[in-house]
C-alpha atoms as a PDB file:
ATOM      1  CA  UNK A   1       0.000   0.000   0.000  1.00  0.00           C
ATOM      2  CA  UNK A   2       1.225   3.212  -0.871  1.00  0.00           C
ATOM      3  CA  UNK A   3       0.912   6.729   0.634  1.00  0.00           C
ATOM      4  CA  UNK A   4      -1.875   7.948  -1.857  1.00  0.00           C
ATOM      5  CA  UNK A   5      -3.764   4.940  -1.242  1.00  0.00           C
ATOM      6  CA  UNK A   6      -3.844   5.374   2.266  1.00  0.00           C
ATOM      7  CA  UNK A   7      -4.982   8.756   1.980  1.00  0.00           C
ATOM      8  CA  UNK A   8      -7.732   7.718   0.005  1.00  0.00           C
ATOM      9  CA  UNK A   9      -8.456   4.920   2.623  1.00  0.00           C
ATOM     10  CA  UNK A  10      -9.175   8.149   5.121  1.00  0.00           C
ATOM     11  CA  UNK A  11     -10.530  10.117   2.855  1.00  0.00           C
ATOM     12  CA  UNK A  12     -13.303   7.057   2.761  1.00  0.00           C
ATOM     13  CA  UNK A  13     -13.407   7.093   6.799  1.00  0.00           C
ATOM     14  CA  UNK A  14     -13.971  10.796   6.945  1.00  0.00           C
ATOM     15  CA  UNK A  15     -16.675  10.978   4.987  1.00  0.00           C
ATOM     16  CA  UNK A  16     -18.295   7.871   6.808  1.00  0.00           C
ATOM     17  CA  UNK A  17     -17.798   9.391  10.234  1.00  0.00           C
ATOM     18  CA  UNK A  18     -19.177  12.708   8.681  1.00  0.00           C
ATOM     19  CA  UNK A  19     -22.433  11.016   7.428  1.00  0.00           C
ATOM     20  CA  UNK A  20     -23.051   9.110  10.420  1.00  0.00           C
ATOM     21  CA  UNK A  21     -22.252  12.358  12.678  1.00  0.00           C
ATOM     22  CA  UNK A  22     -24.537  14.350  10.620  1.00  0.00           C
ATOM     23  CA  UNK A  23     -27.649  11.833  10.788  1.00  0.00           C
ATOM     24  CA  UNK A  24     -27.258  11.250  14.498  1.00  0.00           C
ATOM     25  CA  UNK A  25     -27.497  15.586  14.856  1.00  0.00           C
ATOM     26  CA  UNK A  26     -30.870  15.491  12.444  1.00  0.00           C
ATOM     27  CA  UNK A  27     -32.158  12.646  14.649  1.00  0.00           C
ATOM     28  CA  UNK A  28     -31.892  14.657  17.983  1.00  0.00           C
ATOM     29  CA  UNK A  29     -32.689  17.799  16.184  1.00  0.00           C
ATOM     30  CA  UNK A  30     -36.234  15.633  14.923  1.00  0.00           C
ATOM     31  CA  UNK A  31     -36.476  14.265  18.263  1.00  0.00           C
ATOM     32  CA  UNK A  32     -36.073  17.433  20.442  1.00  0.00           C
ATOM     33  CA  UNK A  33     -37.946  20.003  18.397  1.00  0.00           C
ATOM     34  CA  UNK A  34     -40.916  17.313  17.876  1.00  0.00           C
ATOM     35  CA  UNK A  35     -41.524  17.610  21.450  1.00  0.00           C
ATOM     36  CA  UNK A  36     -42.317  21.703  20.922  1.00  0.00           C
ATOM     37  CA  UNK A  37     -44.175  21.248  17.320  1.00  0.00           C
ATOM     38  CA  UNK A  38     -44.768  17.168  16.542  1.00  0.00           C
ATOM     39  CA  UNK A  39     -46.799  17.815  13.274  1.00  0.00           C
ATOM     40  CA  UNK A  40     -43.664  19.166  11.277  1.00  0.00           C
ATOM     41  CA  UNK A  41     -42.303  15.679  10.863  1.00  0.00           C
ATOM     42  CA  UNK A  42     -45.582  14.907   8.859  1.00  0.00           C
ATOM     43  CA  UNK A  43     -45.266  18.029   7.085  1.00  0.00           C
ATOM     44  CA  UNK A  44     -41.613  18.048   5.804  1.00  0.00           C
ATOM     45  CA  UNK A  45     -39.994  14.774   5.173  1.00  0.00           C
ATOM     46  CA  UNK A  46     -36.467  16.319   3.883  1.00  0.00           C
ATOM     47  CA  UNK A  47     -33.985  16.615   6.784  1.00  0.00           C
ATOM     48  CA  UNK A  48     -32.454  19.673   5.427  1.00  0.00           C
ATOM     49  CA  UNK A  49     -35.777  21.583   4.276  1.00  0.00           C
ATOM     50  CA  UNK A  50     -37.081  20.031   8.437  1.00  0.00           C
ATOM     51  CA  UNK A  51     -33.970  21.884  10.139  1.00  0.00           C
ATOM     52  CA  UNK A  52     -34.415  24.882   7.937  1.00  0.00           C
ATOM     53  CA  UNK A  53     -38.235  24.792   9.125  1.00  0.00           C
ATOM     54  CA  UNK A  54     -37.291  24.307  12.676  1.00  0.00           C
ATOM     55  CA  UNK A  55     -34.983  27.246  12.578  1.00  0.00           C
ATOM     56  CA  UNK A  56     -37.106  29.393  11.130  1.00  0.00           C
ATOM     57  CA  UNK A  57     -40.251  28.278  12.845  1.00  0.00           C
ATOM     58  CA  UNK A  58     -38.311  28.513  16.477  1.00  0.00           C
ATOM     59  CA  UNK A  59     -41.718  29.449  18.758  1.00  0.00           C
ATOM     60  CA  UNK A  60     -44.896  28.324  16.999  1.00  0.00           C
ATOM     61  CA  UNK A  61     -46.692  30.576  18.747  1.00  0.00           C
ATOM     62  CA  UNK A  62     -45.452  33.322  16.829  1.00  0.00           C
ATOM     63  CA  UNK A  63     -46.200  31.974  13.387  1.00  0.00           C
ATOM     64  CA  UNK A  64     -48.586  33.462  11.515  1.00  0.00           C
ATOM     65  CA  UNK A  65     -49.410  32.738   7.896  1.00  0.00           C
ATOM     66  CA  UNK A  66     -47.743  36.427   6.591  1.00  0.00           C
ATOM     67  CA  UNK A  67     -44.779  35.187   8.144  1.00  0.00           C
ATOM     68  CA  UNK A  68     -44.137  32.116   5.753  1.00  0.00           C
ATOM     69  CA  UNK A  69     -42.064  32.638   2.605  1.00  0.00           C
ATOM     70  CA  UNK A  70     -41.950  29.501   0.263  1.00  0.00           C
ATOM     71  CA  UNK A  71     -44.083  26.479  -0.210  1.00  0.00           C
ATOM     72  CA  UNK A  72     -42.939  23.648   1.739  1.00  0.00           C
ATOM     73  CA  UNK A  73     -43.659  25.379   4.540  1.00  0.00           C
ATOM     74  CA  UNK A  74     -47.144  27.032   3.378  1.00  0.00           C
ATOM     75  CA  UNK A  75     -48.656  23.774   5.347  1.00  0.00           C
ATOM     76  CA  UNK A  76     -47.210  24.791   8.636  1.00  0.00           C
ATOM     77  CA  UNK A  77     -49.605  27.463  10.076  1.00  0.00           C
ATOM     78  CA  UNK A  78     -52.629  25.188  10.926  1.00  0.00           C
ATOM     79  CA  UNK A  79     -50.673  22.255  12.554  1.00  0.00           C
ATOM     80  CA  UNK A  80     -49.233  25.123  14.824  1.00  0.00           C
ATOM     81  CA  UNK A  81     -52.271  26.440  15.914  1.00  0.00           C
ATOM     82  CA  UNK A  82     -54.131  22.938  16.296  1.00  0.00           C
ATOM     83  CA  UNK A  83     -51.012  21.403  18.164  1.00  0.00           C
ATOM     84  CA  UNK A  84     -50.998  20.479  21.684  1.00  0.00           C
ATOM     85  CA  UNK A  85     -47.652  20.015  22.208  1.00  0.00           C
ATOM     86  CA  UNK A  86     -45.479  21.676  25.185  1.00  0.00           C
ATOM     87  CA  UNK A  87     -44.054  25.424  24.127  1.00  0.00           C
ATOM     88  CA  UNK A  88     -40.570  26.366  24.417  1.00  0.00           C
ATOM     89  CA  UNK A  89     -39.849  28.581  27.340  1.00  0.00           C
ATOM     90  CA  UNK A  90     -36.357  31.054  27.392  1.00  0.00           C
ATOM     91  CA  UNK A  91     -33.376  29.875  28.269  1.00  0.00           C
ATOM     92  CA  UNK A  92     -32.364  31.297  31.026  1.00  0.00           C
ATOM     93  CA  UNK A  93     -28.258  32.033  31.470  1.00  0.00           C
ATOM     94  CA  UNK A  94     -26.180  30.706  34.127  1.00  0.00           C
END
């Protein structure tokens, strides 16, 4: 084995600790924020398009249907309002 192919060898690990990494954060992510607005899994399927919905979403209490740019997220306003789900509260510094 030469050095080249052992850089290729890693290159190969990176990327499979990177993907595993990266679906164990949109799991939690999923998990946690499903406990403040469960519906959204139903609504958006994509992992990407659900944490880019989460982030702008944040309080569902504030979400209004002027406040919602694109389409995927056009669905979002009436599962917020009918959910029954626990709110987030502020984080309070230590």
């Amino acid at each position: 084995m030469n050095r080249v192919d052992n850089m290729v060898i890693q290159a190969i690990a990176l990327l499979d600790t990177l993907d595993k990494d990266i679906n164990t954060f949109v799991m939690r992510v999923r998990e946690w924020y499903s406990w403040h607005f469960p519906e959204l899994v139903k609504i958006c399927a994509d992992n990407y398009q659900y944490a880019r919905l989460a982030l702008f979403v944040k309080e569902k209490t504030s979400l209004t249907q002027d406040s919602l740019p694109g389409a995927p997220a056009a669905a979002a306003p009436d599962p917020a309002f009918l959910s029954f789900k626990h709110f987030l509260s502020p984080c309070k510094s230590l």
